[in-house]
N, C-alpha and C. Protein backbone atom coordinates (compact mmCIF):
# COMPACT_ATOMS: atom_id res chain seq x y z
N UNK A 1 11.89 -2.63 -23.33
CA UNK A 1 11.57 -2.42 -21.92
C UNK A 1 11.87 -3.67 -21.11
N UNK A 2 12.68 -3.73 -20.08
CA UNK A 2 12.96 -4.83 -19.30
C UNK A 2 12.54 -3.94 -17.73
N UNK A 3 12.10 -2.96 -17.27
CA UNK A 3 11.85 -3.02 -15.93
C UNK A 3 10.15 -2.34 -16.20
N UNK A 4 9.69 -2.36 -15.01
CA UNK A 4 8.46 -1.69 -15.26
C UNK A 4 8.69 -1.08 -12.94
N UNK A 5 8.49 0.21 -12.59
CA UNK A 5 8.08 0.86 -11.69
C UNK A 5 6.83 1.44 -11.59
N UNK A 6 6.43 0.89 -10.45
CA UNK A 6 4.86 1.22 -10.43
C UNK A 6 4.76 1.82 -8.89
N UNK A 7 4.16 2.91 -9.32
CA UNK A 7 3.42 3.73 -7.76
C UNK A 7 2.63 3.15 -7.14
N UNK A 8 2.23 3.03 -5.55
CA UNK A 8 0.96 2.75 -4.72
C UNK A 8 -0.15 3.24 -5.29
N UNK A 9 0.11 4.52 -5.04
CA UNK A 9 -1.56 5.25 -4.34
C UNK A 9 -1.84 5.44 -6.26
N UNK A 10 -3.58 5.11 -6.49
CA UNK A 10 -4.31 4.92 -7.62
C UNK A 10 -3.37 4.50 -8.62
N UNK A 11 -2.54 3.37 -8.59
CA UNK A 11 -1.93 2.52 -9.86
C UNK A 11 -1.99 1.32 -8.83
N UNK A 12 -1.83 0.82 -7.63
CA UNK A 12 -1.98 -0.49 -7.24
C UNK A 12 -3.44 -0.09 -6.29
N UNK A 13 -3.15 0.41 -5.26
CA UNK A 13 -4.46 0.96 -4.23
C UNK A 13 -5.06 2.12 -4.98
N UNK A 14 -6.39 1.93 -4.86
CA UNK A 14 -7.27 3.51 -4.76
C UNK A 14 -7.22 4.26 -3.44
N UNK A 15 -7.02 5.36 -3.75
CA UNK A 15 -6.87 6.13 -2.66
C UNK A 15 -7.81 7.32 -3.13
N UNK A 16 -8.46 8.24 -1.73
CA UNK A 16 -9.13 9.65 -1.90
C UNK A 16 -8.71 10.22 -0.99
N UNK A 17 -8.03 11.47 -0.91
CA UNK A 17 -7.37 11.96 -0.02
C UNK A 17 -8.91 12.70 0.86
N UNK A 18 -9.60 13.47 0.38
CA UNK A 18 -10.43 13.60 1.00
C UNK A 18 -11.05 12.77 2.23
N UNK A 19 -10.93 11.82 1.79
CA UNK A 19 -11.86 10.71 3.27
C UNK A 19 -10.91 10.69 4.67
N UNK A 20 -9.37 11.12 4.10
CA UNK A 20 -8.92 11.23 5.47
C UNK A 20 -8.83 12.97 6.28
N UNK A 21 -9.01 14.15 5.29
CA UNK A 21 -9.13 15.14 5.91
C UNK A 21 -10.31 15.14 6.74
N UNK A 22 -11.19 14.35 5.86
CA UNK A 22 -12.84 14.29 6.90
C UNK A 22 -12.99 13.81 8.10
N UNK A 23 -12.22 12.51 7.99
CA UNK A 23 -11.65 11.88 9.23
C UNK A 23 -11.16 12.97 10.58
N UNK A 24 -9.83 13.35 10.12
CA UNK A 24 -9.82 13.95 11.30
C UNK A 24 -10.55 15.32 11.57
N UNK A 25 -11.52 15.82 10.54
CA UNK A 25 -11.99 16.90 10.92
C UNK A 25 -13.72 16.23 12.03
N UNK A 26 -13.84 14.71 11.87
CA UNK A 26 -14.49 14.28 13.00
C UNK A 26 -14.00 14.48 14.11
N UNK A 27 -12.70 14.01 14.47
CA UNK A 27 -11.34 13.78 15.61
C UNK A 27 -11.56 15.32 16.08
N UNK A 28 -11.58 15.95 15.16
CA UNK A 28 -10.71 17.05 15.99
C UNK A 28 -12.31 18.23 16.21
N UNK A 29 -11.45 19.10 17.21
CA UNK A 29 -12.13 19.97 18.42
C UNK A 29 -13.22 21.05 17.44
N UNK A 30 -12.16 21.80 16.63
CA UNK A 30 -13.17 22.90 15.58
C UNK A 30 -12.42 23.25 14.87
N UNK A 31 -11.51 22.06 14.06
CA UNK A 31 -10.79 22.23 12.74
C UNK A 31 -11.46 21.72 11.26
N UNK A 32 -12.27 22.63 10.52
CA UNK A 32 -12.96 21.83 9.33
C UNK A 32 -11.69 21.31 8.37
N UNK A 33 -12.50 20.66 7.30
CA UNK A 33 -12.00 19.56 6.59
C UNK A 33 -10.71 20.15 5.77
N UNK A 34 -11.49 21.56 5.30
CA UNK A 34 -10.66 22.56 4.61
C UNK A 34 -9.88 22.92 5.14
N UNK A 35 -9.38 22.89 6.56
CA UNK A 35 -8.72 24.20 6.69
C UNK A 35 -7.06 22.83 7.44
N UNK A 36 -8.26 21.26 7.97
CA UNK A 36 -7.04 20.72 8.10
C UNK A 36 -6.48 19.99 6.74
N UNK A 37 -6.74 20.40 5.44
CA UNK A 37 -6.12 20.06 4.53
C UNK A 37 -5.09 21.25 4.54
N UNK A 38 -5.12 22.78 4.65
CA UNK A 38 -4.63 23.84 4.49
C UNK A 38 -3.18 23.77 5.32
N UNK A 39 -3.71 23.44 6.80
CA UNK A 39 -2.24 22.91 7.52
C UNK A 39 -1.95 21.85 7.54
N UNK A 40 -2.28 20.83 6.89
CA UNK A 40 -1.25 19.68 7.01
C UNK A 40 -0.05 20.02 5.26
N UNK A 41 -0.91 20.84 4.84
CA UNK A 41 0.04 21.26 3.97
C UNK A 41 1.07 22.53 3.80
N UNK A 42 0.80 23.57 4.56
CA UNK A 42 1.33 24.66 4.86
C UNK A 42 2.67 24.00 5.72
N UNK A 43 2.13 23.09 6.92
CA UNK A 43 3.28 23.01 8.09
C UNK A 43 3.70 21.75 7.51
N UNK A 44 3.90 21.34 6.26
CA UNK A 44 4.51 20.30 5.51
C UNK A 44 4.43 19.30 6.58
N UNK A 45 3.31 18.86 7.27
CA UNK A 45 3.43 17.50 8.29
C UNK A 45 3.34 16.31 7.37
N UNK A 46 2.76 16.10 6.45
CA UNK A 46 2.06 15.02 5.76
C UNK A 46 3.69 14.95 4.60
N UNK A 47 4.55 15.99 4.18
CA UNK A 47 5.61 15.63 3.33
C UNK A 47 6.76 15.27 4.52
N UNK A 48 6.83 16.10 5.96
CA UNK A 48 7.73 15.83 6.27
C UNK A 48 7.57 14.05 6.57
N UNK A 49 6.69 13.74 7.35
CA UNK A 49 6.80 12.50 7.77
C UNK A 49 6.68 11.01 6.26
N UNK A 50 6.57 11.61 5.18
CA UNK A 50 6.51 10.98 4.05
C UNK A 50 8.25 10.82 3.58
N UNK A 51 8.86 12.19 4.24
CA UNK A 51 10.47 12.21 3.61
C UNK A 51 11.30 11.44 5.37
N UNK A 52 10.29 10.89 5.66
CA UNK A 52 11.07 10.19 6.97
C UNK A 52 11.91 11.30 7.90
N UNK A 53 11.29 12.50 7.95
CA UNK A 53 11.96 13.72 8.70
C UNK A 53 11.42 13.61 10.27
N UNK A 54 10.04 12.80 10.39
CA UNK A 54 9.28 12.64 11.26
C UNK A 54 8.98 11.11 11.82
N UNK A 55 9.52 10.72 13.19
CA UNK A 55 8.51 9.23 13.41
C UNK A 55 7.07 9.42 13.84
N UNK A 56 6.72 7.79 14.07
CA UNK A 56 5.41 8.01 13.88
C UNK A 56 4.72 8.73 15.52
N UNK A 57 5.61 8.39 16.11
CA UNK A 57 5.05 9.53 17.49
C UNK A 57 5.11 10.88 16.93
N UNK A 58 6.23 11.16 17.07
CA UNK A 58 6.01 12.96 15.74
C UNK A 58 5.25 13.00 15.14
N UNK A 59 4.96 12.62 14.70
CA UNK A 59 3.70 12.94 13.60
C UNK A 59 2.89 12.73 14.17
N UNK A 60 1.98 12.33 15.08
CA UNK A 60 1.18 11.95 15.39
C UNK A 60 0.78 13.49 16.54
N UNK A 61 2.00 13.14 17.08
CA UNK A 61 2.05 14.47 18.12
C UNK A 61 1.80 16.45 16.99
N UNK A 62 2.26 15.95 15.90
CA UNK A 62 2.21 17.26 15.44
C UNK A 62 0.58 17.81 15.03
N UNK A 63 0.20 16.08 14.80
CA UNK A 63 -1.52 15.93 14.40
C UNK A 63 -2.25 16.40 15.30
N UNK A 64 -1.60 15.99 16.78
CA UNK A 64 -2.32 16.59 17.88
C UNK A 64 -2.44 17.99 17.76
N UNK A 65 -1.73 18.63 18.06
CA UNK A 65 -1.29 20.57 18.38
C UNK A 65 -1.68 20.90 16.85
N UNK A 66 -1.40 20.53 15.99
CA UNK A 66 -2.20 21.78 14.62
C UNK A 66 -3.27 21.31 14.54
N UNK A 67 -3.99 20.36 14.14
CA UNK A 67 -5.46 20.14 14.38
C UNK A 67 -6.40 20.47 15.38
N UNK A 68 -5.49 20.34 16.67
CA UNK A 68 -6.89 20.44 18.14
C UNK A 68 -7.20 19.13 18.07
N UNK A 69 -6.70 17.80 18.42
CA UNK A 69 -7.11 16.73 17.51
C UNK A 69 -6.69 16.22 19.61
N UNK A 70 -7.29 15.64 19.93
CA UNK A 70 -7.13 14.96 21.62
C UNK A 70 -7.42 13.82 21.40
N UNK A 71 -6.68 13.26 20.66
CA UNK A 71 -7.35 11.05 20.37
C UNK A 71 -6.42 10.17 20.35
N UNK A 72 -6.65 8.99 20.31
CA UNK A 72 -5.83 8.28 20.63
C UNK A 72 -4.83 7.93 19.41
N UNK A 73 -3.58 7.20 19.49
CA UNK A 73 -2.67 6.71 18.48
C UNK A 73 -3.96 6.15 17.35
N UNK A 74 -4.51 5.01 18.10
CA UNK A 74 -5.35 4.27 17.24
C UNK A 74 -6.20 4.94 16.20
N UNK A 75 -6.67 6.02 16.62
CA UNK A 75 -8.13 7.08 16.44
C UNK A 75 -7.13 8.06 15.01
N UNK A 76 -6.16 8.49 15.72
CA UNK A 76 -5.38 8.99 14.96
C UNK A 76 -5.03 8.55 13.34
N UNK A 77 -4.71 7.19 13.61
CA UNK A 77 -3.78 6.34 12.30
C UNK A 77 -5.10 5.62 11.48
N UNK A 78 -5.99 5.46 12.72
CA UNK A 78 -7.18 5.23 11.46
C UNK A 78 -7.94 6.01 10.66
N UNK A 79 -8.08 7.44 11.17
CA UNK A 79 -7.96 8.84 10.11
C UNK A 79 -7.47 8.83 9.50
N UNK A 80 -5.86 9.02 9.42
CA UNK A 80 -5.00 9.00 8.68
C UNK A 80 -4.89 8.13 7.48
N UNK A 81 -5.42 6.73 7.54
CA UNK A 81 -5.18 5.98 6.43
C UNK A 81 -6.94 5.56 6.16
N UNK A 82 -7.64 7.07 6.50
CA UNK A 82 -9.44 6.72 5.63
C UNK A 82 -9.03 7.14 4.56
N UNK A 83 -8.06 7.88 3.77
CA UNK A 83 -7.61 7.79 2.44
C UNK A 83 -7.41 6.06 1.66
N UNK A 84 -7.23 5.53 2.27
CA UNK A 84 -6.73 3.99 1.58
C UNK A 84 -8.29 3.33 0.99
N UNK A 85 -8.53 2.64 0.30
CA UNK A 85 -9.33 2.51 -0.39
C UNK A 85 -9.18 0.79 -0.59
N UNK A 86 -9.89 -0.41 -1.34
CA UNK A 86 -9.20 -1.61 -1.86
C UNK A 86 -8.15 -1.56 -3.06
N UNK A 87 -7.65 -2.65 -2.92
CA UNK A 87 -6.95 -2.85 -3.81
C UNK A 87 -7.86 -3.98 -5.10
N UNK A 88 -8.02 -3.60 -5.72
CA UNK A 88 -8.08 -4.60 -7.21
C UNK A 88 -7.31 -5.87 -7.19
N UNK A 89 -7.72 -6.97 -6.68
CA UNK A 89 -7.24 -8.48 -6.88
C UNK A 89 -6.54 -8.66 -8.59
N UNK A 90 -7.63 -8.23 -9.28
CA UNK A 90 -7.21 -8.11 -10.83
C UNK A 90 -5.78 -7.95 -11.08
N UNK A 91 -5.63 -6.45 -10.49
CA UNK A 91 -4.51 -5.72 -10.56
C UNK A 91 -3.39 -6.65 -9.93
N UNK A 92 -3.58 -7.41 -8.94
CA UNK A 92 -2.28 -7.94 -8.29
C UNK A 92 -1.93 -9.57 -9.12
N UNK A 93 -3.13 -9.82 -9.93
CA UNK A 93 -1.94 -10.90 -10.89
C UNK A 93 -2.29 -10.97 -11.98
N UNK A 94 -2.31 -9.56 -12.45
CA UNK A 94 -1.59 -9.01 -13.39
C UNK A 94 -0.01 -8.44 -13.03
N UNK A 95 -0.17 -8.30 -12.10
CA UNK A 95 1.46 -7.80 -11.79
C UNK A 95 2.27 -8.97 -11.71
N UNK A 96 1.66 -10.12 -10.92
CA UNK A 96 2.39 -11.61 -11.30
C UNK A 96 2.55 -11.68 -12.22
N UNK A 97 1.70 -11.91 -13.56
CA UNK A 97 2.13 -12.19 -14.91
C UNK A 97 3.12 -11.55 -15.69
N UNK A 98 3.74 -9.93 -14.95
CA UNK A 98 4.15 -9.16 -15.80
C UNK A 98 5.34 -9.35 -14.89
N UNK A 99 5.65 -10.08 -13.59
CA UNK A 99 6.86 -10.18 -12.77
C UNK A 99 7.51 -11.51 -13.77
N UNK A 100 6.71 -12.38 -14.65
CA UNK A 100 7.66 -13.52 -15.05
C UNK A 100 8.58 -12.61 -16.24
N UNK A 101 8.32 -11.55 -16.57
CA UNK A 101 8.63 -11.31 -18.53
C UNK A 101 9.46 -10.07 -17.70
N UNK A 102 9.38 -9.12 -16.74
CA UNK A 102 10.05 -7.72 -16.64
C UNK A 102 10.13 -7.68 -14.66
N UNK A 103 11.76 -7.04 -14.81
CA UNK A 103 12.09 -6.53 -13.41
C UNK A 103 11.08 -5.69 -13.17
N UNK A 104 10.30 -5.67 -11.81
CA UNK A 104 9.41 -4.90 -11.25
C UNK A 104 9.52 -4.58 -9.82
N UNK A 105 9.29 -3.08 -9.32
CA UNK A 105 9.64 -2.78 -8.63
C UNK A 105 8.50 -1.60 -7.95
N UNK A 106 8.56 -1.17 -6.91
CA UNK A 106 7.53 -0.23 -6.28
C UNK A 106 8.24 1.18 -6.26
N UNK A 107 7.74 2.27 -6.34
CA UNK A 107 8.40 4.17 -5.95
C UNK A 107 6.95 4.42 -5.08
N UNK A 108 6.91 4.37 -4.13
CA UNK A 108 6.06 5.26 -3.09
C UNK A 108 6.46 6.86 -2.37
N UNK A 109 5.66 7.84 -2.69
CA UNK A 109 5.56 8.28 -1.40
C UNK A 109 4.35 8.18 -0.37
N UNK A 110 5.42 7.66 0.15
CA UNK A 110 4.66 7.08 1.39
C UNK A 110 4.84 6.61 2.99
N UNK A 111 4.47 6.54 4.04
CA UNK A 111 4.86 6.90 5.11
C UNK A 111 4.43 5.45 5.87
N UNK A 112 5.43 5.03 7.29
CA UNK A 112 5.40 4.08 7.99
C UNK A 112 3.92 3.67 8.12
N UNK A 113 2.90 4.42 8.72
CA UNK A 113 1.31 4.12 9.36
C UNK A 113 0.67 3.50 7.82
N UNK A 114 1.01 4.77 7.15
CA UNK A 114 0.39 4.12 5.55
C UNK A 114 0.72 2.74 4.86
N UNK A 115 1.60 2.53 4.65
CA UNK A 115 2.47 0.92 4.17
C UNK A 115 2.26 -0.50 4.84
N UNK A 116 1.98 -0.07 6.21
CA UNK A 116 1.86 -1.01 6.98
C UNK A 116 0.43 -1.67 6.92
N UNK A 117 -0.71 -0.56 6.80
CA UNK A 117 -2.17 -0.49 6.38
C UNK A 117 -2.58 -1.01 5.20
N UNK A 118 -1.55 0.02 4.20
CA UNK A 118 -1.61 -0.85 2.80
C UNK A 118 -1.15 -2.72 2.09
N UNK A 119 -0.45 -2.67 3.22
CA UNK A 119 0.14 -4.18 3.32
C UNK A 119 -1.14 -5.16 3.74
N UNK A 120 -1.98 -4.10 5.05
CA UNK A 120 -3.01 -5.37 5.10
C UNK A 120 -4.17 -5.36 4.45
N UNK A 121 -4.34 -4.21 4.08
CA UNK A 121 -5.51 -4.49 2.36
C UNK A 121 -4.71 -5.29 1.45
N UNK A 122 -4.08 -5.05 1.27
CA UNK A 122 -3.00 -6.34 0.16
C UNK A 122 -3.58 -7.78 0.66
N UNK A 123 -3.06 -8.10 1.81
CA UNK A 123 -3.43 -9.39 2.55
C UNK A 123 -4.99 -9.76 2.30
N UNK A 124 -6.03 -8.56 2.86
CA UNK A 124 -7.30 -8.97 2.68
C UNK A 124 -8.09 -9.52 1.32
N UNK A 125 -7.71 -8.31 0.38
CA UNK A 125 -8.13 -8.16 -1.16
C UNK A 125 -7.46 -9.13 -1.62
N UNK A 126 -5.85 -9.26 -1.51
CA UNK A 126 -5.31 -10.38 -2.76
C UNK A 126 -4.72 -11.74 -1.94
N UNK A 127 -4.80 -11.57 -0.56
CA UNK A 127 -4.25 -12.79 -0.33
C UNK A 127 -3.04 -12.51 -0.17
N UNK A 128 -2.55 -11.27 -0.34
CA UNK A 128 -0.82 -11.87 -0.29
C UNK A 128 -0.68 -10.57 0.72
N UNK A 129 0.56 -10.94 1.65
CA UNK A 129 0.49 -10.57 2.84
C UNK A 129 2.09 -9.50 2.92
N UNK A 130 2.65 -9.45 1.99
CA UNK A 130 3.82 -8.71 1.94
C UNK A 130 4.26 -8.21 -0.01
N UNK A 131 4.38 -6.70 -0.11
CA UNK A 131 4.77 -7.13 -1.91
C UNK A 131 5.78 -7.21 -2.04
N UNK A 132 6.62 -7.16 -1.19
CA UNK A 132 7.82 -8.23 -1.72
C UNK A 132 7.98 -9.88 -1.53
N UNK A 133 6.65 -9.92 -1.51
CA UNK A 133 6.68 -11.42 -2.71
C UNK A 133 6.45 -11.47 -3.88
N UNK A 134 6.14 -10.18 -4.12
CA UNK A 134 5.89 -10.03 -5.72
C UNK A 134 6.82 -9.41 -6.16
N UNK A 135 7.16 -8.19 -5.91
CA UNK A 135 8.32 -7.03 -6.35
C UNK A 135 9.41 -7.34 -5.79
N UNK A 136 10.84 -7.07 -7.28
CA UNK A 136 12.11 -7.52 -7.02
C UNK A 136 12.49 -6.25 -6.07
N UNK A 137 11.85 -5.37 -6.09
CA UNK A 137 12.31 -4.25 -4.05
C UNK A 137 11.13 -3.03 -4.70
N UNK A 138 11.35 -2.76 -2.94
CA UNK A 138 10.04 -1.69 -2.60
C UNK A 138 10.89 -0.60 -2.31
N UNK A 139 10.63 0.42 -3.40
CA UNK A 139 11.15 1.96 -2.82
C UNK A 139 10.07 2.44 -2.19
N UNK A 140 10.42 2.99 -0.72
CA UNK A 140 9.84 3.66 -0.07
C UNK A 140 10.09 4.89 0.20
N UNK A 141 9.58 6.01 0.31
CA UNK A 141 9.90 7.61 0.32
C UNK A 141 10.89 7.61 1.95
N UNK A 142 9.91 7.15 2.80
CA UNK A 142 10.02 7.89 4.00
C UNK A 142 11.03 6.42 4.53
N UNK A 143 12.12 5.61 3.78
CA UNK A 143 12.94 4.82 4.29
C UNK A 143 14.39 5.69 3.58
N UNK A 144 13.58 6.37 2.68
CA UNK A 144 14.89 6.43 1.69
C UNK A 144 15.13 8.00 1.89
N UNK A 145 14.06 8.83 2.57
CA UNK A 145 14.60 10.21 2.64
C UNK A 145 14.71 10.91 1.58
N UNK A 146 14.03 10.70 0.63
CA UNK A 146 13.70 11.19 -0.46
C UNK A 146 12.43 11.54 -1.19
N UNK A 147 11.56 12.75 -1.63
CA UNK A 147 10.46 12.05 -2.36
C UNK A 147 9.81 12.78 -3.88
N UNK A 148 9.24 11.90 -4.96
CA UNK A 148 8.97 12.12 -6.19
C UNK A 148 8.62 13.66 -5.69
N UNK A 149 8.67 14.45 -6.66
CA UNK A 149 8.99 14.24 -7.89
C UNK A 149 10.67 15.27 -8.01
N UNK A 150 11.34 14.92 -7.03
CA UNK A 150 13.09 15.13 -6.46
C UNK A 150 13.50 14.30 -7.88
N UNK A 151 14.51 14.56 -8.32
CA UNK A 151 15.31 13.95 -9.43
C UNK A 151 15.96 12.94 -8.79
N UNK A 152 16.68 13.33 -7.33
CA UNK A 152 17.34 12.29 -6.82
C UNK A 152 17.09 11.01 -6.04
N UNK A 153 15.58 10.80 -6.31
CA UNK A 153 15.10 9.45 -5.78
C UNK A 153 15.15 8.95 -7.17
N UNK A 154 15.01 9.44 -8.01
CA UNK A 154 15.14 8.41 -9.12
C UNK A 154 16.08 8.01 -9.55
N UNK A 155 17.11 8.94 -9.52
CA UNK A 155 18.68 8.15 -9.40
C UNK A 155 18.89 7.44 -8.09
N UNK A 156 18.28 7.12 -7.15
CA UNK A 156 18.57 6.49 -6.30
C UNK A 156 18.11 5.18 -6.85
N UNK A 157 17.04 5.08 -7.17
CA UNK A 157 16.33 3.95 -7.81
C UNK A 157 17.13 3.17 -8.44
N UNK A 158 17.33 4.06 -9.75
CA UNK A 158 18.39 3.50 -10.86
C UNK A 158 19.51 3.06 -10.56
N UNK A 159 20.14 3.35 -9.29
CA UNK A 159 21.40 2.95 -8.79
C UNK A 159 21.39 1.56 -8.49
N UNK A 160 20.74 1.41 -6.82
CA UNK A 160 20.13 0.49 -6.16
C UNK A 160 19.72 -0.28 -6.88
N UNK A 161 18.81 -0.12 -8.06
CA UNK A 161 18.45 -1.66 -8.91
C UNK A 161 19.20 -1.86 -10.29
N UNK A 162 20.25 -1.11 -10.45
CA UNK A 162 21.05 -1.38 -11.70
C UNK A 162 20.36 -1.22 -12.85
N UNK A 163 19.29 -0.06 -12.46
CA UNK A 163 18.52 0.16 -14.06
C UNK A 163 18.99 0.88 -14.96
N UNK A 164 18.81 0.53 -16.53
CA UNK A 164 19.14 1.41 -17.46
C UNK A 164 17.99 2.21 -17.25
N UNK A 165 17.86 3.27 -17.41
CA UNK A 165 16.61 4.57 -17.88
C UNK A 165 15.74 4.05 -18.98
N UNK A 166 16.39 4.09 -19.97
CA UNK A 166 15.55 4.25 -21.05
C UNK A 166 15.18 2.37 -21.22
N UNK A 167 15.97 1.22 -20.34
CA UNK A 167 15.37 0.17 -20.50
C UNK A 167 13.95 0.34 -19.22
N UNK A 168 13.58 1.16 -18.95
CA UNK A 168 12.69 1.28 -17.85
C UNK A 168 11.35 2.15 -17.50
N UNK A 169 9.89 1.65 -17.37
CA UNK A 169 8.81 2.15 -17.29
C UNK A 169 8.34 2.24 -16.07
N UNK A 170 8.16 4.09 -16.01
CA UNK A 170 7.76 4.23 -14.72
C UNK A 170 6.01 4.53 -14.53
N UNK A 171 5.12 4.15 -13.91
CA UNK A 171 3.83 4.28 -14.10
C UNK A 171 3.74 5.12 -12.74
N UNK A 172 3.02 6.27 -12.96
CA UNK A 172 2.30 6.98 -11.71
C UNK A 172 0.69 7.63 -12.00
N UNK A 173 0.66 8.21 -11.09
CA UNK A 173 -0.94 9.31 -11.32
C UNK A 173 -0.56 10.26 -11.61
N UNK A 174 0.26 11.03 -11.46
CA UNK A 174 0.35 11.91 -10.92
C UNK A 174 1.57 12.93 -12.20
N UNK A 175 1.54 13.76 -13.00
CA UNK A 175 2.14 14.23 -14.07
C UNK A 175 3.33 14.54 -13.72
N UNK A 176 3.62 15.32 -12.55
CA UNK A 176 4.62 15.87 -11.58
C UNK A 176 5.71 14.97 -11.77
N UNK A 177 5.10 13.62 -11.20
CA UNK A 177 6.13 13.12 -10.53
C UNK A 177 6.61 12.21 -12.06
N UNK A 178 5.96 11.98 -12.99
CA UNK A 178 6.30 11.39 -14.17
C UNK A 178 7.72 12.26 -14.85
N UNK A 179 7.28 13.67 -15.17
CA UNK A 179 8.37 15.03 -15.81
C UNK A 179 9.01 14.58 -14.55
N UNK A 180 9.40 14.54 -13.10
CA UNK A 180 10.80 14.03 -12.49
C UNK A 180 11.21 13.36 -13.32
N UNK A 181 10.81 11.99 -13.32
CA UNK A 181 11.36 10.59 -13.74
C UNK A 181 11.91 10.68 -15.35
N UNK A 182 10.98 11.16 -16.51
CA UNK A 182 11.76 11.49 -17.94
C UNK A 182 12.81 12.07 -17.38
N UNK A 183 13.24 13.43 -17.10
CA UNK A 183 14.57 14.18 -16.66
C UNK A 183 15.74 12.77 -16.86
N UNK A 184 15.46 11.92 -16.60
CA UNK A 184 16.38 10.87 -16.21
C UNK A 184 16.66 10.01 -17.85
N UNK A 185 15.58 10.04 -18.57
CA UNK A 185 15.44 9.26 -19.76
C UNK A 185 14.05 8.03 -19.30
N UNK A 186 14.05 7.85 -18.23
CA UNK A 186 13.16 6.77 -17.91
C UNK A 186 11.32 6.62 -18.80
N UNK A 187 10.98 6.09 -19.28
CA UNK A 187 9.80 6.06 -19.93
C UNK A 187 8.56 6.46 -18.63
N UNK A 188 7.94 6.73 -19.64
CA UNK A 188 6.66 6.86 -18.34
C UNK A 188 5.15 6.63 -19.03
N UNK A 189 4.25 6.93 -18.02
CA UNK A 189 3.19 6.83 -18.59
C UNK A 189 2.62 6.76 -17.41
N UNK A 190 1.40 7.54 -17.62
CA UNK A 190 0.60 8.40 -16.58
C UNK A 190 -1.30 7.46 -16.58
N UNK A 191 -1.38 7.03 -15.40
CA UNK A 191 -2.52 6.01 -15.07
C UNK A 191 -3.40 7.51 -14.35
N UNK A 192 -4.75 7.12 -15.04
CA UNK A 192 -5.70 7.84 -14.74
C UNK A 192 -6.87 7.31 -14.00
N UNK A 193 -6.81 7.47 -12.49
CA UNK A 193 -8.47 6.78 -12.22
C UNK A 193 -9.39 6.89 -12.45
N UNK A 194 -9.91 5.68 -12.67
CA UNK A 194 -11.25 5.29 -12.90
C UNK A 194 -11.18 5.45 -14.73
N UNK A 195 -10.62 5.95 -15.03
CA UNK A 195 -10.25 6.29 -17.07
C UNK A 195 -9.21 4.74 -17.65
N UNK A 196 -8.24 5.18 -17.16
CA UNK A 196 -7.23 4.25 -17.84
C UNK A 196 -6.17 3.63 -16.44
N UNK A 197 -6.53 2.45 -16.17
CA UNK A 197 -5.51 1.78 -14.89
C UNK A 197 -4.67 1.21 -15.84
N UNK A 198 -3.80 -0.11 -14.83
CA UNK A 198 -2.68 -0.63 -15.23
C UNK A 198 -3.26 -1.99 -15.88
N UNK A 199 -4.51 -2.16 -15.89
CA UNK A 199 -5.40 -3.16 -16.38
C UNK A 199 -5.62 -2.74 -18.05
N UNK A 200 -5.91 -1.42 -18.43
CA UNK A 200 -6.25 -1.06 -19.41
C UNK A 200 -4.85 -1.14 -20.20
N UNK A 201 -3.56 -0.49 -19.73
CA UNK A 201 -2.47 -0.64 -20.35
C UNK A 201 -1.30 -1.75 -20.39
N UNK A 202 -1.92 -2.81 -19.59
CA UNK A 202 -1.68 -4.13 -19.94
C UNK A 202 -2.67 -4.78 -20.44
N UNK A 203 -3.78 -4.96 -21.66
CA UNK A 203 -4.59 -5.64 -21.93
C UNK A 203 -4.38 -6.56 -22.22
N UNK A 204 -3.42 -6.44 -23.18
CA UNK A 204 -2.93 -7.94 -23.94
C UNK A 204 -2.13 -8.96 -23.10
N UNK A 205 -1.87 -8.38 -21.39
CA UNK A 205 -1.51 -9.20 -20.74
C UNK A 205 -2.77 -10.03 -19.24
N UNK A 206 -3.86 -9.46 -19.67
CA UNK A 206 -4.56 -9.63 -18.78
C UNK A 206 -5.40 -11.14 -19.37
């Protein structure tokens, strides 16, 4: 193994998606929690603007009209990212230690409001204010127009960073998007919160 790819959401940040449907079901007029999880997934708002189909006024504007949601940008994006959670200091040097021995790199899906948020829990929790001071590049979903668990973000990956597959470990939550990434030959291995993080499967490097 010479590369290691690691996901955002619950392998570097904890995230609960719940805390942000709740969010805007405060925001909004007489849309419950349930039903704005139901359309942000039906009217694919939350994938389109993740596959960069949407800016962040679009999206924001689409938040308005399917929710009933009358608030501000601010009111809006801080709903939106009550999913984000801390990040584990632990976790971020351990990833230093594992940047001296293996190419490392980020696969998000993930969207402009989100990244930018997640960047400053990064800053708060670890001190470090951008991860590409740590990671040799950041795949982002919604830069690249692509998203897991598509076969062809992972050949995009592999392109862009000159990876062999099978020299390469991809870590996510999420099973889906792992069966993408094998298709390719790429190794994987599936991080479970709160069970097994990237702490538990680097021990011997911690």
């Amino acid at each position: 193994m010479k590369n290691i790819i690691f996901d955002l959401g619950n392998v570097i940040i904890d995230i609960d998606f719940e805390r942000t449907f709740k969010a805007f079901t405060e925001i909004s007029e007489n849309v419950n929690w349930r039903e704005s999880e139901r359309i942000l997934k039906e009217k694919q708002i939350w994938s389109r603007y993740e596959k960069g189909q949407l800016t962040d006024a679009e999206f924001r504007a689409e938040i308005r009209e399917e929710l009933k949601i009358s608030a501000s940008d601010e009111q809006i994006d801080t709903a939106f990212c009550g999913l984000l959670m801390d990040i584990d200091p632990a976790r971020i040097e351990l990833i230093k230690k594992l940047a001296t021995k293996y190419k490392i790199y980020i696969l998000s899906n993930t969207s402009h409001i989100h990244f930018l948020e997640v960047e400053r829990i990064l800053e708060r929790c670890a001190g470090v204010k951008h991860f590409s001071e740590i990671f040799d590049y950041v795949f982002l979903s919604y830069e690249m127009g692509k998203l897991k668990p598509e076969v062809d973000i992972y050949e995009e990956v592999l392109k862009q960073a000159n990876l062999v597959a099978s020299e390469t470990l991809f870590l996510d939550d999420l099973l889906a998007n792992l069966e993408g990434a094998a298709t390719l030959g790429i190794q994987t291995k599936q991080i479970v919160p709160q069970e097994f993080t990237i702490l538990d499967l680097f021990s011997n490097e911690v």
